[in-house]
N, C-alpha and C. Protein backbone atom coordinates (compact mmCIF):
# COMPACT_ATOMS: atom_id res chain seq x y z
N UNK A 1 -11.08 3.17 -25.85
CA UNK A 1 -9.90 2.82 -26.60
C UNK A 1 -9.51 3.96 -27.55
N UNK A 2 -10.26 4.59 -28.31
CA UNK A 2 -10.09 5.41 -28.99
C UNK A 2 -9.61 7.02 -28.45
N UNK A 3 -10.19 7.17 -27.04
CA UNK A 3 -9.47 8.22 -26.27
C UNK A 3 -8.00 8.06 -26.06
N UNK A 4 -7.63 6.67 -25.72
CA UNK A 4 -6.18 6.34 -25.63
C UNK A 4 -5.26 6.64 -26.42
N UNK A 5 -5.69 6.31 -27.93
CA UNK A 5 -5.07 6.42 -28.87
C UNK A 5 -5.13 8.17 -29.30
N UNK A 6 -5.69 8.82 -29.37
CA UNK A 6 -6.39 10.24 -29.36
C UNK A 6 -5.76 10.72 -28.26
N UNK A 7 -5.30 10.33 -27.19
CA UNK A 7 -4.58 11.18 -26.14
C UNK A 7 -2.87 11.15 -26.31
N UNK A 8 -2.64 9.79 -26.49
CA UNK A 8 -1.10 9.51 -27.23
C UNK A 8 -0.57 10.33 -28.60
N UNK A 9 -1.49 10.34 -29.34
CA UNK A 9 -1.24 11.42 -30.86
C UNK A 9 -1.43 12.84 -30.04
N UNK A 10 -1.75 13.39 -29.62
CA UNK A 10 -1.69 14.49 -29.24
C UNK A 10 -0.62 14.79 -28.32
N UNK A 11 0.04 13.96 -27.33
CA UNK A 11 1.04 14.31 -26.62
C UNK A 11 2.11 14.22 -27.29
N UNK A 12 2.46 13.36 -28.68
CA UNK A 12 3.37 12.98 -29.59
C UNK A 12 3.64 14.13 -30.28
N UNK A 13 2.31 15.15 -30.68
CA UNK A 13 2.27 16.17 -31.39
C UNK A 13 2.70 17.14 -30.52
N UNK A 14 2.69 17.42 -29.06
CA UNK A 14 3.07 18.42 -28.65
C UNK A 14 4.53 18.21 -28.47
N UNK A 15 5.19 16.93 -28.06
CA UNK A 15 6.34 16.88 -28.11
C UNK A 15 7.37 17.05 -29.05
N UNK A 16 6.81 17.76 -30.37
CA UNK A 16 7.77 17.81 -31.48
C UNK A 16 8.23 18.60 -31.75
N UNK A 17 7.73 19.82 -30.80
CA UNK A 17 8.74 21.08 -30.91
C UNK A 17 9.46 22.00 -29.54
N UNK A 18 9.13 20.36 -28.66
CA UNK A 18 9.99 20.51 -27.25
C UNK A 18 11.18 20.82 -27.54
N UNK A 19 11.90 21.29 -26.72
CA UNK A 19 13.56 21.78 -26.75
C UNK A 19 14.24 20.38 -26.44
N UNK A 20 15.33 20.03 -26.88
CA UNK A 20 16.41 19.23 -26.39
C UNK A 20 16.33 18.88 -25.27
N UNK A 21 15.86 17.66 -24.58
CA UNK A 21 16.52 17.30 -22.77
C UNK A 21 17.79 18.29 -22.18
N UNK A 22 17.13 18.40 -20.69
CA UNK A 22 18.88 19.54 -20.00
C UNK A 22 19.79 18.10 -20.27
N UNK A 23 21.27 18.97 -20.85
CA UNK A 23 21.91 18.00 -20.63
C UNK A 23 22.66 17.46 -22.42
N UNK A 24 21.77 17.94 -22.86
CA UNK A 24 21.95 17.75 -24.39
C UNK A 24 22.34 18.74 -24.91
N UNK A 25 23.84 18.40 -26.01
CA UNK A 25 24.01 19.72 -26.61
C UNK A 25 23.53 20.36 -27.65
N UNK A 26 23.11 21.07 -28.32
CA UNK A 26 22.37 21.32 -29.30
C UNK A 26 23.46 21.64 -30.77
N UNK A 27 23.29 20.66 -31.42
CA UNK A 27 24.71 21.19 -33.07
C UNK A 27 24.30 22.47 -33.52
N UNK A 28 23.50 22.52 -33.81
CA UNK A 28 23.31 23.96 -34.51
C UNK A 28 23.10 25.19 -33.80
N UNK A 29 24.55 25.46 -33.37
CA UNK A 29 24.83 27.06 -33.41
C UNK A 29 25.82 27.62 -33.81
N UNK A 30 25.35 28.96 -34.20
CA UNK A 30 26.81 29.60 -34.58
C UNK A 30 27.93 29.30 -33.99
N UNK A 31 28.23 29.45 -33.15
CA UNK A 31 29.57 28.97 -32.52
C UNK A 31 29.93 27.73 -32.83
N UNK A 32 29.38 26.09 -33.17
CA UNK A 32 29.67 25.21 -34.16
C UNK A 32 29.73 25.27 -35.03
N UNK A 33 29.19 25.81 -35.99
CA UNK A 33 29.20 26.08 -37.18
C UNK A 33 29.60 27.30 -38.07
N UNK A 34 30.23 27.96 -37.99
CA UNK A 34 30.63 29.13 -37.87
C UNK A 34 31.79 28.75 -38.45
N UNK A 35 32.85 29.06 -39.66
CA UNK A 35 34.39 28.71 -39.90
C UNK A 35 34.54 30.17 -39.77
N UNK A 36 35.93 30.61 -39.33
CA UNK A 36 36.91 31.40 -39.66
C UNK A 36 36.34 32.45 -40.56
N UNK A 37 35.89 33.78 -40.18
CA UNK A 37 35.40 34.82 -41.14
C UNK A 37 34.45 34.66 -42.04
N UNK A 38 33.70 33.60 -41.49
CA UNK A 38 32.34 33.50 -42.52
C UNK A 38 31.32 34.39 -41.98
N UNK A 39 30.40 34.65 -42.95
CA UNK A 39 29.06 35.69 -42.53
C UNK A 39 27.96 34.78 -42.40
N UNK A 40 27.39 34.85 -40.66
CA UNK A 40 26.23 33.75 -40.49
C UNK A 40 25.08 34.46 -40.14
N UNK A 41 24.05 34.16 -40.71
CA UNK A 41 22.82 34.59 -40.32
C UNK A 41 22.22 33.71 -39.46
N UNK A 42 21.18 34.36 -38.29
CA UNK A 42 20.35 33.00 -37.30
C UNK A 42 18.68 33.47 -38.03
N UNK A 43 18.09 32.61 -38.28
CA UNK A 43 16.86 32.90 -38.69
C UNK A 43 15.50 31.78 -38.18
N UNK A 44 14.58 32.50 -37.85
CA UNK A 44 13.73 31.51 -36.96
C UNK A 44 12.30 31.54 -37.89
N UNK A 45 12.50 29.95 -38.54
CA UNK A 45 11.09 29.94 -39.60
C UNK A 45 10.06 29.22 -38.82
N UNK A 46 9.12 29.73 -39.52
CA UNK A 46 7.75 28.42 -39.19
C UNK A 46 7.37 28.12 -40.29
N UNK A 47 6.47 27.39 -39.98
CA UNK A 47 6.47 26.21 -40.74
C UNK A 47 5.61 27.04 -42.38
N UNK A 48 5.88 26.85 -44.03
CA UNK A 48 5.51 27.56 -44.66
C UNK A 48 6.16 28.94 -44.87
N UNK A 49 6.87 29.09 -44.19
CA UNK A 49 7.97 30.71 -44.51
C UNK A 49 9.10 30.26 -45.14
N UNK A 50 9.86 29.40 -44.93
CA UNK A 50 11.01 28.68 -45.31
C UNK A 50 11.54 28.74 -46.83
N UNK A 51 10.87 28.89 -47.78
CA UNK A 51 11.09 29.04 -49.13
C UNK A 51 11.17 30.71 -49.38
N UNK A 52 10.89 31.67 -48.54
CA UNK A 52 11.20 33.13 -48.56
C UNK A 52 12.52 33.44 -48.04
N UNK A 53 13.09 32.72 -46.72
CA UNK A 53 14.61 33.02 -46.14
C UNK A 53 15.58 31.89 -47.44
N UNK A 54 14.97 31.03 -47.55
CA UNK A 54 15.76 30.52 -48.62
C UNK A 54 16.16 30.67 -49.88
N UNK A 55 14.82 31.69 -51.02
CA UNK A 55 15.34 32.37 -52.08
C UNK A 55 16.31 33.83 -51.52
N UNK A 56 15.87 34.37 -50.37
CA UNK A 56 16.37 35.85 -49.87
C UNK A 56 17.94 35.45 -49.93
N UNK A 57 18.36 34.28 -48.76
CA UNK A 57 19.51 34.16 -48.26
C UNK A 57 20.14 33.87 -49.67
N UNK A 58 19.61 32.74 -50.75
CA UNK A 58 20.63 31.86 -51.20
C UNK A 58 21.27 32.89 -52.28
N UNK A 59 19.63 34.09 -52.55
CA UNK A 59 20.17 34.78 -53.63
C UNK A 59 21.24 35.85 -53.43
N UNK A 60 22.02 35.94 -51.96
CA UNK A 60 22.96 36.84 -51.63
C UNK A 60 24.24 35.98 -51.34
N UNK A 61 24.49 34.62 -51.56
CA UNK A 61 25.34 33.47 -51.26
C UNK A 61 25.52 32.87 -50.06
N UNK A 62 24.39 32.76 -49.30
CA UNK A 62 24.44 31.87 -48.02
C UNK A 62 24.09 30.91 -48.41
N UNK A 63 24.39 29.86 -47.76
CA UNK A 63 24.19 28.38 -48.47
C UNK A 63 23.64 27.91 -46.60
N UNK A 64 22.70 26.98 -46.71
CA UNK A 64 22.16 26.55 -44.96
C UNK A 64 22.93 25.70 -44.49
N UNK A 65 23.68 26.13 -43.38
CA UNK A 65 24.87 25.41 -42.12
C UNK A 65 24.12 24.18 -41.72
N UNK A 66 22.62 24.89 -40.69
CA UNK A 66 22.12 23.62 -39.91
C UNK A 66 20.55 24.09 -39.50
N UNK A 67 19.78 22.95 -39.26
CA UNK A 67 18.79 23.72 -38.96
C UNK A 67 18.44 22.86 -37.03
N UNK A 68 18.07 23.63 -36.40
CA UNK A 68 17.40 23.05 -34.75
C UNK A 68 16.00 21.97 -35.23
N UNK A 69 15.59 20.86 -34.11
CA UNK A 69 14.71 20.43 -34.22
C UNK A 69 13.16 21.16 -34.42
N UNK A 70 12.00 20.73 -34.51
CA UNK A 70 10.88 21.25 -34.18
C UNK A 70 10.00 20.91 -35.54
N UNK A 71 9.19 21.20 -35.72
CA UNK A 71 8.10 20.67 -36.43
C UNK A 71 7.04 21.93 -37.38
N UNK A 72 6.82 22.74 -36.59
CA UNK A 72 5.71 23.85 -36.64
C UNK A 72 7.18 25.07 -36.54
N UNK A 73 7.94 25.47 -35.94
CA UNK A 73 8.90 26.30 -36.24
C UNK A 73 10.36 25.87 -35.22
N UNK A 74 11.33 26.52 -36.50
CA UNK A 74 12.68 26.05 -36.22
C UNK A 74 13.41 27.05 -36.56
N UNK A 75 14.96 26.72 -35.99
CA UNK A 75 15.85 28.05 -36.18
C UNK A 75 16.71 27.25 -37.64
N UNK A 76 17.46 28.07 -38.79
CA UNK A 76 18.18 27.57 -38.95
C UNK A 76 19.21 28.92 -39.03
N UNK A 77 21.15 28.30 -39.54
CA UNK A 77 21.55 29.15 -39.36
C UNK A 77 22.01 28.99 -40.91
N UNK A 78 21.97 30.08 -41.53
CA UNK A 78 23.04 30.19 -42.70
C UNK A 78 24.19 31.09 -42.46
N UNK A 79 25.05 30.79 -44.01
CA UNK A 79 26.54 31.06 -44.19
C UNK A 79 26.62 31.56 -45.13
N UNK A 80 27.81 31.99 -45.46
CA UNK A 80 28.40 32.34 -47.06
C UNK A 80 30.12 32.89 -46.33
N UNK A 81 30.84 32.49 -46.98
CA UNK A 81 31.84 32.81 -46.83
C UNK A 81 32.63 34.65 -46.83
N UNK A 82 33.26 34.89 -46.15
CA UNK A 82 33.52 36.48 -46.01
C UNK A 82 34.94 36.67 -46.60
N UNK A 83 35.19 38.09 -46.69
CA UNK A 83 36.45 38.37 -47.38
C UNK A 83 37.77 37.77 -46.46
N UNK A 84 37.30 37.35 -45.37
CA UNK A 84 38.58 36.75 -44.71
C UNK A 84 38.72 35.45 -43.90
N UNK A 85 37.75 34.93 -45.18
CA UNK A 85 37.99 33.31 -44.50
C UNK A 85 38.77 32.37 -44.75
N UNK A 86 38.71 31.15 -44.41
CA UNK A 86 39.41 30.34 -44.77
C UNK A 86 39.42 29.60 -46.12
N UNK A 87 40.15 29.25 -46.91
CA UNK A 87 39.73 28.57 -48.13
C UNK A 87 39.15 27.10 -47.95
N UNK A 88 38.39 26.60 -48.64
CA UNK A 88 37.53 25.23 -48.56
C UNK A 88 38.72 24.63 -49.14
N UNK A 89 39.31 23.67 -48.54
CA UNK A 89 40.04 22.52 -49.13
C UNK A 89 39.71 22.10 -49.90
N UNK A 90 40.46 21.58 -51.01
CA UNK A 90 40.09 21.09 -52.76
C UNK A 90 40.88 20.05 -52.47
């Protein structure tokens, strides 16, 4: 019984940083997220790095678009607006 349960947590764990089913679209990419003359960075953390792209990026004005699934490492993409974008509606 205890193998059962011990074999299920482990396939659960490998499945958490499977890719999307074919067939599924994935939201977070530049090309979704992306407005009109903004400056996007793609950056691929693991797990524990994440607070280094996040003081780096935020302290140059990227603010985080979106991040991909996964568990142990993920992509996310940041932004900051460029000299020829669009204005944010007020």
């Amino acid at each position: 019984m205890r193998s059962i349960a011990l074999a299920a947590l482990v396939a659960a764990a490998a499945g958490a940083d499977a890719p999307p089913p074919r067939g599924t679209a994935e939201e977070c990419q530049i090309e979704r997220v992306k407005k009109q003359g903004d400056e996007c960075e793609t950056v691929r953390v693991h797990r524990g790095g994440r607070e280094r792209e996040q003081r780096d990026l935020g302290d140059k004005g990227y603010t985080l678009r979106c991040r991909t699934g996964g568990a142990a490492e993920w992509t996310e993409i940041w932004c900051k607006p460029g000299k020829d974008s669009d204005p944010e509606p007020g």
